[in-house]
Protein backbone atom coordinates (compact mmCIF):
# COMPACT_ATOMS: atom_id res chain seq x y z
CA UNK A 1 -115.68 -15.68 40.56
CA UNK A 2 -112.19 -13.74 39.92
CA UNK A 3 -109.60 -15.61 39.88
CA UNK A 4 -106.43 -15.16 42.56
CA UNK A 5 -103.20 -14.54 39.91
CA UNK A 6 -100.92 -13.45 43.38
CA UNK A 7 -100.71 -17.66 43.65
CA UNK A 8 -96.82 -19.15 43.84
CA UNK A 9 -94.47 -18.03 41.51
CA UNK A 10 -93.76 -21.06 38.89
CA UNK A 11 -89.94 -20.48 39.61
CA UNK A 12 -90.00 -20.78 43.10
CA UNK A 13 -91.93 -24.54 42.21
CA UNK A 14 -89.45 -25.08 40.14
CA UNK A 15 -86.51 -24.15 42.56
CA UNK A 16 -88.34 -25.82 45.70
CA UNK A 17 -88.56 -29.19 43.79
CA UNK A 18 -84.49 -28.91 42.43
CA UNK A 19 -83.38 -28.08 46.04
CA UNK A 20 -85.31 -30.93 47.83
CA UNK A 21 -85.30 -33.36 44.81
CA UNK A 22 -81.25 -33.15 44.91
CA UNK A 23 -81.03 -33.14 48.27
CA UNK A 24 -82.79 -36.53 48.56
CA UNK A 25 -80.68 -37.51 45.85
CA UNK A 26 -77.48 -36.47 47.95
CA UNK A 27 -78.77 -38.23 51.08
CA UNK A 28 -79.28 -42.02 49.42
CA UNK A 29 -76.09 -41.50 47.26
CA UNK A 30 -74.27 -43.62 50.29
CA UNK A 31 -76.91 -46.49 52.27
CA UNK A 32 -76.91 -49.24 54.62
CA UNK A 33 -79.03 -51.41 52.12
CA UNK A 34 -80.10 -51.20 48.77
CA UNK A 35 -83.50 -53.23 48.22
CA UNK A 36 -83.90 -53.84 44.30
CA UNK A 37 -88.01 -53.77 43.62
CA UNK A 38 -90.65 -52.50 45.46
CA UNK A 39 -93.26 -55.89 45.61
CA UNK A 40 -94.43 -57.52 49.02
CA UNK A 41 -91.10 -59.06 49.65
CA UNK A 42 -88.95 -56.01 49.06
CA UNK A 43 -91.39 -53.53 50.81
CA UNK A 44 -91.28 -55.94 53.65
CA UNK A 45 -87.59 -56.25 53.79
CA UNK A 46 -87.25 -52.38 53.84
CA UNK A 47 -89.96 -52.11 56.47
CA UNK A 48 -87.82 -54.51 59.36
CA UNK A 49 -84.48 -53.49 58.19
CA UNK A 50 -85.49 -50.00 58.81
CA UNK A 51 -87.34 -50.18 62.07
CA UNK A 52 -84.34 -51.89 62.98
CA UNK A 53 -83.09 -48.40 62.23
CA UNK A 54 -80.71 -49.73 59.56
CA UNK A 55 -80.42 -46.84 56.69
CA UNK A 56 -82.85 -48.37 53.89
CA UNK A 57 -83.44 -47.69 50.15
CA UNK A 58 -85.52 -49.61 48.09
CA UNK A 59 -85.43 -49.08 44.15
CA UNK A 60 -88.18 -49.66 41.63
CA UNK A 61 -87.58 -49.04 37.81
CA UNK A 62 -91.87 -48.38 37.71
CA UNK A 63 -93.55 -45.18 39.42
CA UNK A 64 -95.35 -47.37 41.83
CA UNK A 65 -95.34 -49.92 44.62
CA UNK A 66 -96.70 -53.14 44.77
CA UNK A 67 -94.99 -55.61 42.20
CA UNK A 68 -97.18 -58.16 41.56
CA UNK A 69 -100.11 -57.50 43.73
CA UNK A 70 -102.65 -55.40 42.54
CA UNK A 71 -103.41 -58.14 39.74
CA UNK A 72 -104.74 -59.51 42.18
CA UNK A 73 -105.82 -63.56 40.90
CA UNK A 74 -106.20 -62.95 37.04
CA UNK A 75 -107.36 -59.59 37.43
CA UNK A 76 -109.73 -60.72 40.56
CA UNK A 77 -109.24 -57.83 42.88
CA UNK A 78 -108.60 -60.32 45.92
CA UNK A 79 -105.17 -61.96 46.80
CA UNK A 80 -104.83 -64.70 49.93
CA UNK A 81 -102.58 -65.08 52.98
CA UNK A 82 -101.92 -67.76 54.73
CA UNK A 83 -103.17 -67.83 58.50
CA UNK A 84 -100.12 -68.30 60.34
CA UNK A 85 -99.14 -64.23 59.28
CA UNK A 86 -102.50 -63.11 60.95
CA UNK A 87 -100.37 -61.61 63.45
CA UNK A 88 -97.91 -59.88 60.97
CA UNK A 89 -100.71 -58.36 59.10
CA UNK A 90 -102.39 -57.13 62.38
CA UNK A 91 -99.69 -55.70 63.97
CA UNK A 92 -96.56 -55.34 61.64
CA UNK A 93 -98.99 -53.70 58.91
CA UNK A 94 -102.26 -53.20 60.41
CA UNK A 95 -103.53 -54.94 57.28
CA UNK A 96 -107.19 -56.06 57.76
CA UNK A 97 -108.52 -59.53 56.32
CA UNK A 98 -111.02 -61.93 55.56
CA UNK A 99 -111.25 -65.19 57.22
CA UNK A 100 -112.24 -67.64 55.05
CA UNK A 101 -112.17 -71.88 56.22
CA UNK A 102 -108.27 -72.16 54.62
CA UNK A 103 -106.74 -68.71 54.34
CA UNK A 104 -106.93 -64.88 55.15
CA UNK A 105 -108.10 -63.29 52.08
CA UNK A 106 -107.17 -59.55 51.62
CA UNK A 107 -107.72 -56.19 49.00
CA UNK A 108 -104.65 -55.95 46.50
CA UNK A 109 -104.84 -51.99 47.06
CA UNK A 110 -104.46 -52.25 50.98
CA UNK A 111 -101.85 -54.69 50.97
CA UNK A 112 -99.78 -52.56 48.79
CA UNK A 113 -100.37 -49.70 50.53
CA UNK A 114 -99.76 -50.45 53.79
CA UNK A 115 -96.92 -52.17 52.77
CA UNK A 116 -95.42 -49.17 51.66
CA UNK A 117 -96.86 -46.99 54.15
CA UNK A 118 -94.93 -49.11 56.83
CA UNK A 119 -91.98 -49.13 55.34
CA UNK A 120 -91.85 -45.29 55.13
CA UNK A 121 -93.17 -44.68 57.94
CA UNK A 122 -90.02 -46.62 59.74
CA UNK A 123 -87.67 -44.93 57.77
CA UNK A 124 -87.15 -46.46 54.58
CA UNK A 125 -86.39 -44.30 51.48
CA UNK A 126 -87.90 -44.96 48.28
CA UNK A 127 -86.55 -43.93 44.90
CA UNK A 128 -89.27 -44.47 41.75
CA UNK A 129 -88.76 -44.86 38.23
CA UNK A 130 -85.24 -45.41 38.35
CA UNK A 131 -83.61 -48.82 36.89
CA UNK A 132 -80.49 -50.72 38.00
CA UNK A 133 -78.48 -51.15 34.93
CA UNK A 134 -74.96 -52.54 36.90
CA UNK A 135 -73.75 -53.30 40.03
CA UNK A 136 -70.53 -51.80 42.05
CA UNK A 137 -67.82 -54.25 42.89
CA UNK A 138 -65.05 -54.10 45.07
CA UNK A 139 -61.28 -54.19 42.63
CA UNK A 140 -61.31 -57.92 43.23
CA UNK A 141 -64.66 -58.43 42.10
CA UNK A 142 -65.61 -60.57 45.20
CA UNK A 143 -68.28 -58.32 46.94
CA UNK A 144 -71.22 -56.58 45.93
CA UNK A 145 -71.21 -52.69 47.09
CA UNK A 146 -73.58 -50.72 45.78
CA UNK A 147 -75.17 -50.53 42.68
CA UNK A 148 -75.56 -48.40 39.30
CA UNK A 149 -78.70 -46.38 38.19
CA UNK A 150 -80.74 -44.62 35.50
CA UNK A 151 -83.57 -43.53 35.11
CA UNK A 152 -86.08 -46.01 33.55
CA UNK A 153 -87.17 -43.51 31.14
CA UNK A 154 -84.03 -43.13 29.95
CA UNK A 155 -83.22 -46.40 29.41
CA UNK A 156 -86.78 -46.95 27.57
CA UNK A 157 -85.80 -44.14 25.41
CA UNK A 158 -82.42 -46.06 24.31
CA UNK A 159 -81.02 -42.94 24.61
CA UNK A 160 -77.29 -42.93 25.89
CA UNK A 161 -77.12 -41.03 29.27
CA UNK A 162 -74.65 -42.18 31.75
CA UNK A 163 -75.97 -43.30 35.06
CA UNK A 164 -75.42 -42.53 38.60
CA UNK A 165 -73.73 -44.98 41.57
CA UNK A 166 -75.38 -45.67 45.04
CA UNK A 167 -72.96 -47.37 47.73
CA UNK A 168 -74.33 -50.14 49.90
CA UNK A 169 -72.89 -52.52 52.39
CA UNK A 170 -75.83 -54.86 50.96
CA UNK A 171 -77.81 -55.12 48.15
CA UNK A 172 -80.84 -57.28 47.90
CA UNK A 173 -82.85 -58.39 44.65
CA UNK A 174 -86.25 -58.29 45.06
CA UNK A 175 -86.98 -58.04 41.66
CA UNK A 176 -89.40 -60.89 40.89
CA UNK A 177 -88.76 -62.88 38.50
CA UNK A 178 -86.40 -61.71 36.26
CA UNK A 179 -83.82 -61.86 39.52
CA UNK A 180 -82.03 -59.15 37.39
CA UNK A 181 -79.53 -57.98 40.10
CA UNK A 182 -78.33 -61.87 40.36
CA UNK A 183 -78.54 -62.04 36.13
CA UNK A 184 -75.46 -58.59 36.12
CA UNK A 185 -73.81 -60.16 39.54
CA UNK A 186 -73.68 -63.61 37.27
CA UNK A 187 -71.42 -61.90 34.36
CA UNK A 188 -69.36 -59.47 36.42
CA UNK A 189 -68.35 -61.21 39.31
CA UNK A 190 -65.20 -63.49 39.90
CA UNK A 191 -67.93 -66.21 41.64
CA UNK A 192 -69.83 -68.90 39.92
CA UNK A 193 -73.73 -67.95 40.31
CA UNK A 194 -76.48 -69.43 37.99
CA UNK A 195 -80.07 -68.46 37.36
CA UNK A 196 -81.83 -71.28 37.18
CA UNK A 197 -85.43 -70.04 36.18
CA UNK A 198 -88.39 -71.35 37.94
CA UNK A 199 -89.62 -74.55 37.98
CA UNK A 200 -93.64 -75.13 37.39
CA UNK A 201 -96.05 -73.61 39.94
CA UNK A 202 -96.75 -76.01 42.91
CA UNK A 203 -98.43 -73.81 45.56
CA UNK A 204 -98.69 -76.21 48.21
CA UNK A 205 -94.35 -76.43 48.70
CA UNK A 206 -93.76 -72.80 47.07
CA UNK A 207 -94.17 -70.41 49.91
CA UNK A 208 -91.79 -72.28 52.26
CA UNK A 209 -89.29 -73.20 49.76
CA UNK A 210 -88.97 -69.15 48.32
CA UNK A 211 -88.65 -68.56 52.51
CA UNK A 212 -86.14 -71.25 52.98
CA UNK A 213 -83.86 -70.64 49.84
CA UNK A 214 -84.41 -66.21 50.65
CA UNK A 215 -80.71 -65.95 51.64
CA UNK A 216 -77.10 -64.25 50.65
CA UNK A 217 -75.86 -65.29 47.05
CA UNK A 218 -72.41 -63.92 47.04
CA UNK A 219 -70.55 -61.54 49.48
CA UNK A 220 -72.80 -58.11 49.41
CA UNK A 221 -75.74 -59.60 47.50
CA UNK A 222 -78.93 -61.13 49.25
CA UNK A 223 -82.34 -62.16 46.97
CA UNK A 224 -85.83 -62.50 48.39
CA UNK A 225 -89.34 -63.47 46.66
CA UNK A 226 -89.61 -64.38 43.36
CA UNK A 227 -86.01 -63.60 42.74
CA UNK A 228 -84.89 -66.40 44.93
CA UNK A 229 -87.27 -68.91 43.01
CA UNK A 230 -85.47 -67.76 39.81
CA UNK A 231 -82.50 -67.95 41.01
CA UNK A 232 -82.58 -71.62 42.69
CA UNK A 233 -85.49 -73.23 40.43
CA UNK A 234 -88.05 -73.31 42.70
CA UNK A 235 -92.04 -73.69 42.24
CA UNK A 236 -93.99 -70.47 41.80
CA UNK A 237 -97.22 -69.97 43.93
CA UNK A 238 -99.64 -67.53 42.68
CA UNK A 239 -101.66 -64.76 44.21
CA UNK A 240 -100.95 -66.19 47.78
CA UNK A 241 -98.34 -63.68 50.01
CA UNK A 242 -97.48 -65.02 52.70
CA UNK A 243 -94.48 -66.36 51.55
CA UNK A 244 -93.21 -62.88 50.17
CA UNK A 245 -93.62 -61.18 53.05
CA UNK A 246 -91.81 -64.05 55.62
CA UNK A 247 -88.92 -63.90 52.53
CA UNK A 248 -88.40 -60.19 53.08
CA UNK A 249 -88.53 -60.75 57.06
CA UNK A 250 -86.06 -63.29 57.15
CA UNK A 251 -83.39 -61.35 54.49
CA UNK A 252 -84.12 -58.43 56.86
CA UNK A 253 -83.15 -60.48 60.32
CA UNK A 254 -80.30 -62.01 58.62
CA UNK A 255 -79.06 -58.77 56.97
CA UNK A 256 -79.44 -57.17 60.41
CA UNK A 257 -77.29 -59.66 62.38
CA UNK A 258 -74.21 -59.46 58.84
CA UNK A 259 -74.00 -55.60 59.47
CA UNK A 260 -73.99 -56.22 63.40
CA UNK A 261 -71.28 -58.44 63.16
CA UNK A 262 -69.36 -56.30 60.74
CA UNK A 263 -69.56 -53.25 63.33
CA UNK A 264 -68.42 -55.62 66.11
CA UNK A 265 -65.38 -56.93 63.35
CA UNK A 266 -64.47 -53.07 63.16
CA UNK A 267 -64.28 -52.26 66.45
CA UNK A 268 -62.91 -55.12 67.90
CA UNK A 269 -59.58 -54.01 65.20
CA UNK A 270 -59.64 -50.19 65.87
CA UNK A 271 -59.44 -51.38 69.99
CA UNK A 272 -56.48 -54.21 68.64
C-alpha cells in the first residue's frame, strides 16, 4: 500500500490551532459568568445559565469533565439519583436511568457526558487544564470580578509564569471540596468569610442542605456543590447527585434574576 505524503502541511496544523486556539482565548477573556470546576453542579450551572443565553465559562484545572463522578461508589461504576429529578434527567439531559424501589440509579460515564454535552450544546464555553490561582477585585475590594489563571501545568511545574485575567460580573465556585475560590476570596477581600470544612457525611439531610445553603457569599461570588458544604459545614452525601445538580440549578436561577436586575439598575440611570 503506498503511502499518501501530499497529506496537510504540519505548519498549516500548527497555524490553524494558534489562530483558533487564541481566538477562543480572546473571546472568554471578558464573560457573563465564570463557573470554577467542571463536576455535576458546575456543568449544571453552566448548562441553565447558558440556555438562559447568559455568556458562560466554566474552568477546570484537570483535562476532563466530571469532578467526582466517574468514581462512581468506591470505584463501583454506578452512582444514584434521587427520583424527584426523573424529569431533569429526561428532559434537561436526556440522561437515561434505572429504577430501582428508592432511587434512579445511573452510568458515571453518561452522566458526565451528557452533562457536558448539554452545557455546550447551549452555549457554554469550556476552558481545560487551566487553574485559578487569584481572583479580580474591584479597588475597594468589595466585589468579586473576574478571576486570575494559569495553566495547571504550569503551576505543577512550580515554574514562575505569570498568569492571565478573565472578567466576570459573577464568579461561582464549584470546586468541590476544597471551595478554593471562597479559600483566595477569604484572604483578599475587605469581608469576613470563613471556610468551615465539612461536617461528617449524613446522606439522608445532605442533598437538601448543599441545595439550601448553594447561594451568593460576597458581592460577585456565588458557591454550589461541595463547595457550599465546605464553606458552611455541612454533611457530605456520597455517590448520590441529585443534590449537585438542583445546587447548580438554583445558583443558575438566582444568578439569572442578579444580572437581570443589574441591566434593569443600568437602564433605569442612563433613562434618569
Amino acid at each position: 500500500m503506498e503511502i499518501d505524503l501530499k497529506g496537510i502541511p504540519e505548519r498549516v496544523i500548527t497555524q490553524t490551532i494558534i489562530k483558533h486556539g487564541l481566538n477562543k482565548l480572546l473571546d472568554i477573556s471578558c464573560v457573563d459568568v465564570v463557573i470554577v470546576g467542571a463536576g455535576p453542579s458546575g456543568m449544571a450551572c453552566a448548562y441553565y445559565l447558558a440556555k438562559h443565553g447568559i455568556k458562560t465559562l466554566v474552568i477546570e484545572r484537570r483535562l476532563s469533565f466530571g469532578g467526582g463522578i466517574g468514581g462512581g461508589g468506591m470505584l463501583i461504576p454506578a452512582v444514584v439519583v434521587q427520583k424527584k429529578l426523573r424529569d431533569i434527567l429526561e428532559k434537561d439531559f436526556g440522561i437515561r436511568y434505572i429504577e430501582d424501589e428508592h432511587v434512579l440509579v445511573v452510568d458515571p460515564a453518561e452522566l458526565i457526558a451528557k452533562l457536558a454535552t448539554a452545557a455546550i450544546n447551549a452555549g457554554a464555553k469550556f476552558l481545560l487544564g487551566a487553574t485559578v490561582e487569584d481572583i479580580l477585585t474591584d479597588k475597594e475590594r468589595k466585589r468579586v470580578t473576574g478571576v486570575v489563571v494559569n495553566w495547571t501545568a504550569v503551576t505543577m511545574a512550580n515554574l514562575w509564569v505569570d498568569p492571565l485575567f478573565i472578567r466576570a460580573h459573577v464568579v461561582v465556585d464549584a470546586t468541590g471540596h476544597e471551595a478554593s475560590v471562597v479559600r483566595i476570596a477569604a484572604k483578599k477581600l475587605n469581608a469576613k468569610i470563613e471556610v468551615l470544612g465539612e461536617g461528617p457525611a449524613v446522606p439522608e439531610v445532605a442533598d437538601d442542605l448543599v441545595v439550601k445553603y448553594s447561594r451568593k457569599v460576597v458581592p460577585g461570588l456565588y458557591t454550589t456543590g461541595m463547595a457550599t458544604a465546605a464553606v458552611y459545614k455541612l454533611p457530605r452525601m456520597g455517590p448520590i447527585f441529585g443534590g449537585m445538580i438542583l445546587s447548580g440549578k438554583k445558583v443558575a436561577e438566582d444568578i439569572i434574576r442578579e444580572l437581570k436586575e443589574q441591566k434593569e439598575e443600568a437602564r433605569t440611570e442612563l433613562t434618569a
